[in-house]
C-alpha atoms as a PDB file:
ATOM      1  CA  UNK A   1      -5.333   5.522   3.004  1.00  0.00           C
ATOM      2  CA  UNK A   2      -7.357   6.932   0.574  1.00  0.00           C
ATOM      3  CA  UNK A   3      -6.617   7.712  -3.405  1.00  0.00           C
ATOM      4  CA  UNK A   4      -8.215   9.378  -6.336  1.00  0.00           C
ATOM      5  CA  UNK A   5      -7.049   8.473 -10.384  1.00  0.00           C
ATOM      6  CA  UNK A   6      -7.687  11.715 -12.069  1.00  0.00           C
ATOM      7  CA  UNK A   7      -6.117  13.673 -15.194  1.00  0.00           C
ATOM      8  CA  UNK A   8      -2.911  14.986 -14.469  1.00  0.00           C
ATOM      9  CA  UNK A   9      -1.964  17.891 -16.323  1.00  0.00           C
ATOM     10  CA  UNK A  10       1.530  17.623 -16.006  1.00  0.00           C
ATOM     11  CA  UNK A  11       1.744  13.963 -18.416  1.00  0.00           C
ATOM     12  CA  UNK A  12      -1.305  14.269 -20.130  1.00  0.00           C
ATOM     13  CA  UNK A  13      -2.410  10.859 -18.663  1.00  0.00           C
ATOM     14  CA  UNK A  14      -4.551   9.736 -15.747  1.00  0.00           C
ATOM     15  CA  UNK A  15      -2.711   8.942 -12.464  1.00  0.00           C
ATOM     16  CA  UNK A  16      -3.321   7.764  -8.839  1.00  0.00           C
ATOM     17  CA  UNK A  17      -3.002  10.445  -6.005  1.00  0.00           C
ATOM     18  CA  UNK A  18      -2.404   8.754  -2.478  1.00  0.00           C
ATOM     19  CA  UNK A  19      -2.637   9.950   0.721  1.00  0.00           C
ATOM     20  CA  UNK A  20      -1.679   8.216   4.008  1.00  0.00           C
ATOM     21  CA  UNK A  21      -2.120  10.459   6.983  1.00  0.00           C
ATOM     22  CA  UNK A  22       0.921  10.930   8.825  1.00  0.00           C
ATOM     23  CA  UNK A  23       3.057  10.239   5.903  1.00  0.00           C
ATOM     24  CA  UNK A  24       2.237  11.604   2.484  1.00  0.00           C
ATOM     25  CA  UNK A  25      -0.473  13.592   0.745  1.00  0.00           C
ATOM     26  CA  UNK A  26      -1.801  13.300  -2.976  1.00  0.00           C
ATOM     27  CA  UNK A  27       1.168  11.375  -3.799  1.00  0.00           C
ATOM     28  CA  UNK A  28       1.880  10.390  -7.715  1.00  0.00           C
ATOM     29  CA  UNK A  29       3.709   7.333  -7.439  1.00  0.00           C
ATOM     30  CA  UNK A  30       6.569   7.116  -9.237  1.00  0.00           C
ATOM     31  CA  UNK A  31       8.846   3.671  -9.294  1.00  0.00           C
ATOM     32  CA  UNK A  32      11.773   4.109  -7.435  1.00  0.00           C
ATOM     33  CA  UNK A  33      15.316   4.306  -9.253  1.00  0.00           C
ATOM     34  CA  UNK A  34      16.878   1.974  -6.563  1.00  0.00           C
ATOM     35  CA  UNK A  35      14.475  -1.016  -5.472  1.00  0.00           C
ATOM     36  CA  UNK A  36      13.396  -0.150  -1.911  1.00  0.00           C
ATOM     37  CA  UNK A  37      14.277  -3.404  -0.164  1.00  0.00           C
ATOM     38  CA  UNK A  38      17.596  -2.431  -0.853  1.00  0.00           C
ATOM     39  CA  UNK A  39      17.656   1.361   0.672  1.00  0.00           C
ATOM     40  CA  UNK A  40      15.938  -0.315   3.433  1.00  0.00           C
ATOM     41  CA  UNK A  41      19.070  -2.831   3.651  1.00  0.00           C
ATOM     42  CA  UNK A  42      21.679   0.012   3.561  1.00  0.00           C
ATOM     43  CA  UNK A  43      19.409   2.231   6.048  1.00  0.00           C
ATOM     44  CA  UNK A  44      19.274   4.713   3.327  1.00  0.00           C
ATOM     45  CA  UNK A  45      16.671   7.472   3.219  1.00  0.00           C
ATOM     46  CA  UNK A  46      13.729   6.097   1.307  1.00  0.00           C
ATOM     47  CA  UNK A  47      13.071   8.407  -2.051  1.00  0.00           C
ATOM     48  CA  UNK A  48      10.809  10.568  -2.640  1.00  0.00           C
ATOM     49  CA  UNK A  49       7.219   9.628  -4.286  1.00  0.00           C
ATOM     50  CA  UNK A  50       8.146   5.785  -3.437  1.00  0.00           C
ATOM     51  CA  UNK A  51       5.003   6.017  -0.863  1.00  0.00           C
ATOM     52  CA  UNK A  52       7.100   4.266   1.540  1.00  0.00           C
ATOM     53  CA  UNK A  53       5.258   3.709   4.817  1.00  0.00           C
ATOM     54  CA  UNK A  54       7.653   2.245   7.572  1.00  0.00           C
ATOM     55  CA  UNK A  55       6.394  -0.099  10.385  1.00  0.00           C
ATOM     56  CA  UNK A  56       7.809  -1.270  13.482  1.00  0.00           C
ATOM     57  CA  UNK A  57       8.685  -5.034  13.526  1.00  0.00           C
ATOM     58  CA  UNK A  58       5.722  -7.401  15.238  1.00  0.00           C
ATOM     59  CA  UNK A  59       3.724  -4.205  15.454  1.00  0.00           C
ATOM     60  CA  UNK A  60      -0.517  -4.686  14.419  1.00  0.00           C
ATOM     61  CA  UNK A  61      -0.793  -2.570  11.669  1.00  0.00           C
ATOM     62  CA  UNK A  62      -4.739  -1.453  11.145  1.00  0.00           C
ATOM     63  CA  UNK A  63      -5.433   0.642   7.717  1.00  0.00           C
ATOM     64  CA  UNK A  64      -8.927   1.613   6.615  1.00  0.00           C
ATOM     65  CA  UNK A  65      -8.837   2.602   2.665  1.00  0.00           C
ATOM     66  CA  UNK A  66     -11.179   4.937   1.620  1.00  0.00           C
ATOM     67  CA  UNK A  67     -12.597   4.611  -2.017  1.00  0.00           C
ATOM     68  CA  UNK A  68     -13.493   7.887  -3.897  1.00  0.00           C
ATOM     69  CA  UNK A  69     -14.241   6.010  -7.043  1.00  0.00           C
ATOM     70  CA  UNK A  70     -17.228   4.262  -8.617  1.00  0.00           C
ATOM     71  CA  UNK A  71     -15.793   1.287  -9.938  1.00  0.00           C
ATOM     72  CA  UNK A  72     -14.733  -1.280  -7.259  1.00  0.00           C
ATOM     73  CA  UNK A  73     -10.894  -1.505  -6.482  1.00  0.00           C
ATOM     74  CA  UNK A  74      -9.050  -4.949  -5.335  1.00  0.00           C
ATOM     75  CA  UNK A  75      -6.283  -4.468  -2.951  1.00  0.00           C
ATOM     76  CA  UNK A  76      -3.557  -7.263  -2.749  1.00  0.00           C
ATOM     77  CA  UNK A  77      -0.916  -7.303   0.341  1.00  0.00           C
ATOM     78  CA  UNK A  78       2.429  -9.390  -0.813  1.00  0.00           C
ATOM     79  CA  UNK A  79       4.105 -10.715   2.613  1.00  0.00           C
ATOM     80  CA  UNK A  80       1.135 -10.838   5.103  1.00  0.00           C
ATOM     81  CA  UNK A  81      -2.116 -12.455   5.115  1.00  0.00           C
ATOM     82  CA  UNK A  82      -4.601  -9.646   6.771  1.00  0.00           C
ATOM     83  CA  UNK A  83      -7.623  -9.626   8.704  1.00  0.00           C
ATOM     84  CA  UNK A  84     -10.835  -8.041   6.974  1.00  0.00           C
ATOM     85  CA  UNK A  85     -12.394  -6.143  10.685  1.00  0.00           C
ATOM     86  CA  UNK A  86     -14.359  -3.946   8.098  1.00  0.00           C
ATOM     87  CA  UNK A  87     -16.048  -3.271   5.158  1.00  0.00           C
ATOM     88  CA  UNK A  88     -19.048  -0.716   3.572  1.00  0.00           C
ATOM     89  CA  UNK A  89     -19.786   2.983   2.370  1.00  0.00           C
ATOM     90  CA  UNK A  90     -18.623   5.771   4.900  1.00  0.00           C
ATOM     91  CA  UNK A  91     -21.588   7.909   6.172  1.00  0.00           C
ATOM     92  CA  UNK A  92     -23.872   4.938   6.176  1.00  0.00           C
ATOM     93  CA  UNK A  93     -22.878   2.530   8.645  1.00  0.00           C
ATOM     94  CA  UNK A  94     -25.130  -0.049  10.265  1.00  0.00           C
ATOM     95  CA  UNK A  95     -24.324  -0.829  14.247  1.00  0.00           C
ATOM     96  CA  UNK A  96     -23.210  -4.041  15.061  1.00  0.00           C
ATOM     97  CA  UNK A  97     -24.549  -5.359  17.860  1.00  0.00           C
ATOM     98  CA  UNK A  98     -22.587  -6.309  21.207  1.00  0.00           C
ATOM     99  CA  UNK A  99     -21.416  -9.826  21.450  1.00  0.00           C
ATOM    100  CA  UNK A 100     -18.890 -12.507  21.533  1.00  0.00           C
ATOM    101  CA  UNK A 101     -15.415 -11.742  19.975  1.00  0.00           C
ATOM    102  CA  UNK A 102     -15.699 -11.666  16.296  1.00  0.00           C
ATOM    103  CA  UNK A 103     -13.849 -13.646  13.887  1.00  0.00           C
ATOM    104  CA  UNK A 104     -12.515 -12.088  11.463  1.00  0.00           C
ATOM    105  CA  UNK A 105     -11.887 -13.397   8.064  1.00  0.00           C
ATOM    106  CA  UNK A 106      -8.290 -13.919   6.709  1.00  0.00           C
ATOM    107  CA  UNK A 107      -6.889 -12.978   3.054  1.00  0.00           C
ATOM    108  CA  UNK A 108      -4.410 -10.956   1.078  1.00  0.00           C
ATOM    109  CA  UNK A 109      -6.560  -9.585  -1.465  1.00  0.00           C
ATOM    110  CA  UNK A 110      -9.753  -7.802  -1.163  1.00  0.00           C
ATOM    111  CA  UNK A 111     -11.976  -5.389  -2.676  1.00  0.00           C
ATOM    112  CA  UNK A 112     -12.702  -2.165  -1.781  1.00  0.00           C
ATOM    113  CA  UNK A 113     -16.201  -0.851  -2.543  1.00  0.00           C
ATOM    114  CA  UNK A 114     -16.981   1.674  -4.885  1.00  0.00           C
ATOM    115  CA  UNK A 115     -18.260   5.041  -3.351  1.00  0.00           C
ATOM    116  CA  UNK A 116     -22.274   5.546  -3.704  1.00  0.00           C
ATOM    117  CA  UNK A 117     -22.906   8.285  -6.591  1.00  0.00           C
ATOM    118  CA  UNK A 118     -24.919  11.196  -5.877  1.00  0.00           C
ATOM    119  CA  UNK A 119     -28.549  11.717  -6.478  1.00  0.00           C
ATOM    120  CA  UNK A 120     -29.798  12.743  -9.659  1.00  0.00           C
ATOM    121  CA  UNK A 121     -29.846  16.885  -9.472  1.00  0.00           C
ATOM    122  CA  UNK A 122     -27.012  17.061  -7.284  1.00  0.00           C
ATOM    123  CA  UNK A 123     -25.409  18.665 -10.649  1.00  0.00           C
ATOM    124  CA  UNK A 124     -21.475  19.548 -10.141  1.00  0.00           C
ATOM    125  CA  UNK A 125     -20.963  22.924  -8.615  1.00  0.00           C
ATOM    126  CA  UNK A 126     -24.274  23.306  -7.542  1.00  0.00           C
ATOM    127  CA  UNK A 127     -25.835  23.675  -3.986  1.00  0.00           C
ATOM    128  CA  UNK A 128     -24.805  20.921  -1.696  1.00  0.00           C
ATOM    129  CA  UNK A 129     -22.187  19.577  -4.242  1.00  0.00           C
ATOM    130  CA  UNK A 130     -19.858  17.356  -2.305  1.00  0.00           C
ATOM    131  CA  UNK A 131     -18.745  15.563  -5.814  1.00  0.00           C
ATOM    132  CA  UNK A 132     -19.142  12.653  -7.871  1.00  0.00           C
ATOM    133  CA  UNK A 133     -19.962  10.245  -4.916  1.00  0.00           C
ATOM    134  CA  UNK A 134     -21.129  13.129  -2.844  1.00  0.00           C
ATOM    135  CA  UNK A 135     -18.743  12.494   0.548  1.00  0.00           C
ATOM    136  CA  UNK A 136     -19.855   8.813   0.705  1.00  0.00           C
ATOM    137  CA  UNK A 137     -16.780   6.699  -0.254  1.00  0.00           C
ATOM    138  CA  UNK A 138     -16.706   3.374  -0.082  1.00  0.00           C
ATOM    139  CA  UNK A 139     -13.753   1.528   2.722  1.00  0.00           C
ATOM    140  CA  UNK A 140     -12.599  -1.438   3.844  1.00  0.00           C
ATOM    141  CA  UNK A 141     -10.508  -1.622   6.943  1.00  0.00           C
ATOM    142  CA  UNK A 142      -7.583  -3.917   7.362  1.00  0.00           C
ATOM    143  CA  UNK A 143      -5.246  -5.459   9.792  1.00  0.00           C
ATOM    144  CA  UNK A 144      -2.128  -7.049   9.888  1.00  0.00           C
ATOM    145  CA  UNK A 145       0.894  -8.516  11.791  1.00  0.00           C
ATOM    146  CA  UNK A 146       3.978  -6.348  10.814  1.00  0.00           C
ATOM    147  CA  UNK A 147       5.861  -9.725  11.491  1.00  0.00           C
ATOM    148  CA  UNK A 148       7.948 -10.647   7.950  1.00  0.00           C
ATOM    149  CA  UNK A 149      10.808  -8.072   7.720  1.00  0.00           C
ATOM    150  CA  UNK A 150      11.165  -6.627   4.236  1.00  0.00           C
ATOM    151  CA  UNK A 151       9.576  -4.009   1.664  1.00  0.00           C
ATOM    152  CA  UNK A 152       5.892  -5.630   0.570  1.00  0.00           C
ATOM    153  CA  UNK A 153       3.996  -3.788  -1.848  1.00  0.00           C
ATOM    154  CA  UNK A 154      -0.112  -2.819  -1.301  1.00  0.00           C
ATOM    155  CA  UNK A 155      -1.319  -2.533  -4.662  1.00  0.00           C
ATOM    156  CA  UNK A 156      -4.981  -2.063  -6.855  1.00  0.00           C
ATOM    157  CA  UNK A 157      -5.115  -5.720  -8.304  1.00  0.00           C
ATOM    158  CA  UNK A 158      -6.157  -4.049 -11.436  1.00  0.00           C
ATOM    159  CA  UNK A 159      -2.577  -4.158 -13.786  1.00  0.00           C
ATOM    160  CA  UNK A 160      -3.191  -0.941 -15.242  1.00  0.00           C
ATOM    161  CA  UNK A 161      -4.327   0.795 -11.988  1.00  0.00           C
ATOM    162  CA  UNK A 162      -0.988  -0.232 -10.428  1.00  0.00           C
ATOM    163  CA  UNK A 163       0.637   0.892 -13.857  1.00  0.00           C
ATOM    164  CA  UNK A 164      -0.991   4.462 -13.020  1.00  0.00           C
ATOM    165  CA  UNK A 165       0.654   4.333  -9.426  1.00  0.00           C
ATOM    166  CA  UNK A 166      -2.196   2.550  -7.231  1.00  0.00           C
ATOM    167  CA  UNK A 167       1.050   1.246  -5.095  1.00  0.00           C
ATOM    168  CA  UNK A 168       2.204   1.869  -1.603  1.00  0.00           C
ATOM    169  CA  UNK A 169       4.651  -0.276   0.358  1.00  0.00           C
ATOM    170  CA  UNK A 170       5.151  -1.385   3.632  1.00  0.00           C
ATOM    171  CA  UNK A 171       8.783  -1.672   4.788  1.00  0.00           C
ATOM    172  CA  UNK A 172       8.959  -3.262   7.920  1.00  0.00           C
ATOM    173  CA  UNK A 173      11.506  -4.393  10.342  1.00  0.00           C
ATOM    174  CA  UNK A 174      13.726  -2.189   8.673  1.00  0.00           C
ATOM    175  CA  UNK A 175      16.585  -2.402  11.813  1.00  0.00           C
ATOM    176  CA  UNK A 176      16.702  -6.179  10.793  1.00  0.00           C
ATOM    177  CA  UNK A 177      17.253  -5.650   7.140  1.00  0.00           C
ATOM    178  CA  UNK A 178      20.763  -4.806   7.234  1.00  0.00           C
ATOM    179  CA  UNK A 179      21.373  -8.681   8.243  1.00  0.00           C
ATOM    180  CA  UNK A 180      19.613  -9.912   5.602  1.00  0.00           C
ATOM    181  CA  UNK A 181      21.203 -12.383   3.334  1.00  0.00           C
ATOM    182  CA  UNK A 182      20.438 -12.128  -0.277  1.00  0.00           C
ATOM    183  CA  UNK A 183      21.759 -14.397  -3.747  1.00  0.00           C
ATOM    184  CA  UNK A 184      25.541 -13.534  -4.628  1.00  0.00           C
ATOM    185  CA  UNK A 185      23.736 -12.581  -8.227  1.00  0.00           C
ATOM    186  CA  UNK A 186      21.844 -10.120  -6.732  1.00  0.00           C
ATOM    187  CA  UNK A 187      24.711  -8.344  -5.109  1.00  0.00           C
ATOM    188  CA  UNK A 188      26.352  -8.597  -8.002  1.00  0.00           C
ATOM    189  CA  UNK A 189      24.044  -7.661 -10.410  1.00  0.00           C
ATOM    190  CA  UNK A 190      23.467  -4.295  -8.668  1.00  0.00           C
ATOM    191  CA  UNK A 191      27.218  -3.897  -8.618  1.00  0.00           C
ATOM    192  CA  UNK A 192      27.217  -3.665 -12.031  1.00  0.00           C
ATOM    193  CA  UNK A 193      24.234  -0.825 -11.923  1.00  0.00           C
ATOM    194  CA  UNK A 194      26.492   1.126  -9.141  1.00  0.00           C
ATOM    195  CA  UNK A 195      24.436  -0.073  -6.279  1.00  0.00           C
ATOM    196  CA  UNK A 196      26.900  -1.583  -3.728  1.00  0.00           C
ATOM    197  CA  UNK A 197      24.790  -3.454  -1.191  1.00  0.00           C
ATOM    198  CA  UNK A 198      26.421  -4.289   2.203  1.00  0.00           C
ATOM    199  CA  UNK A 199      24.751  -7.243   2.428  1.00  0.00           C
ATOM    200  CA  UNK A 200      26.086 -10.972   3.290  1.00  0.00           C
ATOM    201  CA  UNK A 201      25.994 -13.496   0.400  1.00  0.00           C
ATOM    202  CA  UNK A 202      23.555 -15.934   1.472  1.00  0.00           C
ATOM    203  CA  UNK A 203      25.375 -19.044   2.047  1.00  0.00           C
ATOM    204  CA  UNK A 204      28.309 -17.170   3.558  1.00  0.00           C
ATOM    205  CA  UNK A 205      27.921 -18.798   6.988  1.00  0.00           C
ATOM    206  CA  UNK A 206      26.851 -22.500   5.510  1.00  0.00           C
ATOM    207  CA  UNK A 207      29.381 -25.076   6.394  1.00  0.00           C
ATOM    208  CA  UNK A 208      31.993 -26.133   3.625  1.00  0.00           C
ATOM    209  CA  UNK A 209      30.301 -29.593   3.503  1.00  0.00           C
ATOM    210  CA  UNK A 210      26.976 -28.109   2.886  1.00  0.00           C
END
């Protein structure tokens, strides 16, 4: 995954452009008119600009986001607690040496490095311009256990980088979904917006005496 926040000409305000190989390139997020859990519960066609990765239940899910930007950027993941198997600024690793299995630390949050600005004289458009951070972004690489069904948002920490479309989301187990049980006042509140979902009321199966 990687992401720029630049001007965007069409709004007249800055916005974040994701890409995730394989499934979308310089994306501008834009909140989806139906909440995605509940596509995912009808098996409806996820909408467009939602940046809707899918993931196969129980699968290990590995991500390495790349960070084009100065300013540091913390990534939260809602429904999984990842493994951190990563971290530093591309084109300048340091080899680790051989040895026993590492241990990886464990969190749902973490922050991606800044990228390392060019040296002074490496003016835009000149020779050997690569761009603000001149090609060496910072990254940190993730992994997780694709193991709690549902639609879990990866966001930028930072409210008003989210607000600008910092936002991806992982839907996974999406063949399980349609069983899912959810509040009676959820079904019926998206009744009443014209979203019928074909889900069982949550207590449905309970026993009368429960």
């Amino acid at each position: 995954m990687s992401f720029q926040i630049v001007p965007d000409d069409a709004t007249n305000k800055s916005r974040a452009f994701t890409s995730v190989d394989g499934y979308f390139t310089d994306s501008a997020y834009e909140p989806p008119k139906v909440p995605i859990l509940y596509d995912a519960i009808r098996n409806n066609t996820q909408q467009a600009l939602s940046n809707v990765v899918p993931v196969d239940y129980n699968s290990i899910v590995e991500m390495t986001v790349y960070n084009d930007d100065p300013m540091e950027h913390v990534f939260h993941l809602h429904g999984h607690v990842f493994q951190v198997v990563g971290h530093g600024t591309q084109l300048n690793l340091v080899p680790q040496p051989s040895g026993n299995k590492p241990m990886y630390p464990e969190r749902d949050t973490i922050a991606v490095p800044g990228c390392k600005i060019r040296k002074p004289g490496g003016a835009p458009g000149g020779p050997g311009d690569e761009g603000l951070c001149g090609g060496s972004k910072g990254y940190v690489r993730i992994r997780f256990v694709a193991n709690n069904p549902g639609a879990w948002l990866f966001h930028c920490h930072i409210e008003w980088h989210m607000m600008q479309g910092l936002v991806i989301t992982f839907v996974s187990g999406a063949d399980k979904l349609a069983k899912t049980r959810v509040p009676p006042r959820i079904i019926d509140g998206c009744a009443r917006s014209g979203v019928k979902l074909p889900a069982a009321r949550y207590w449905s199966s309970l026993p009368s005496s429960a």
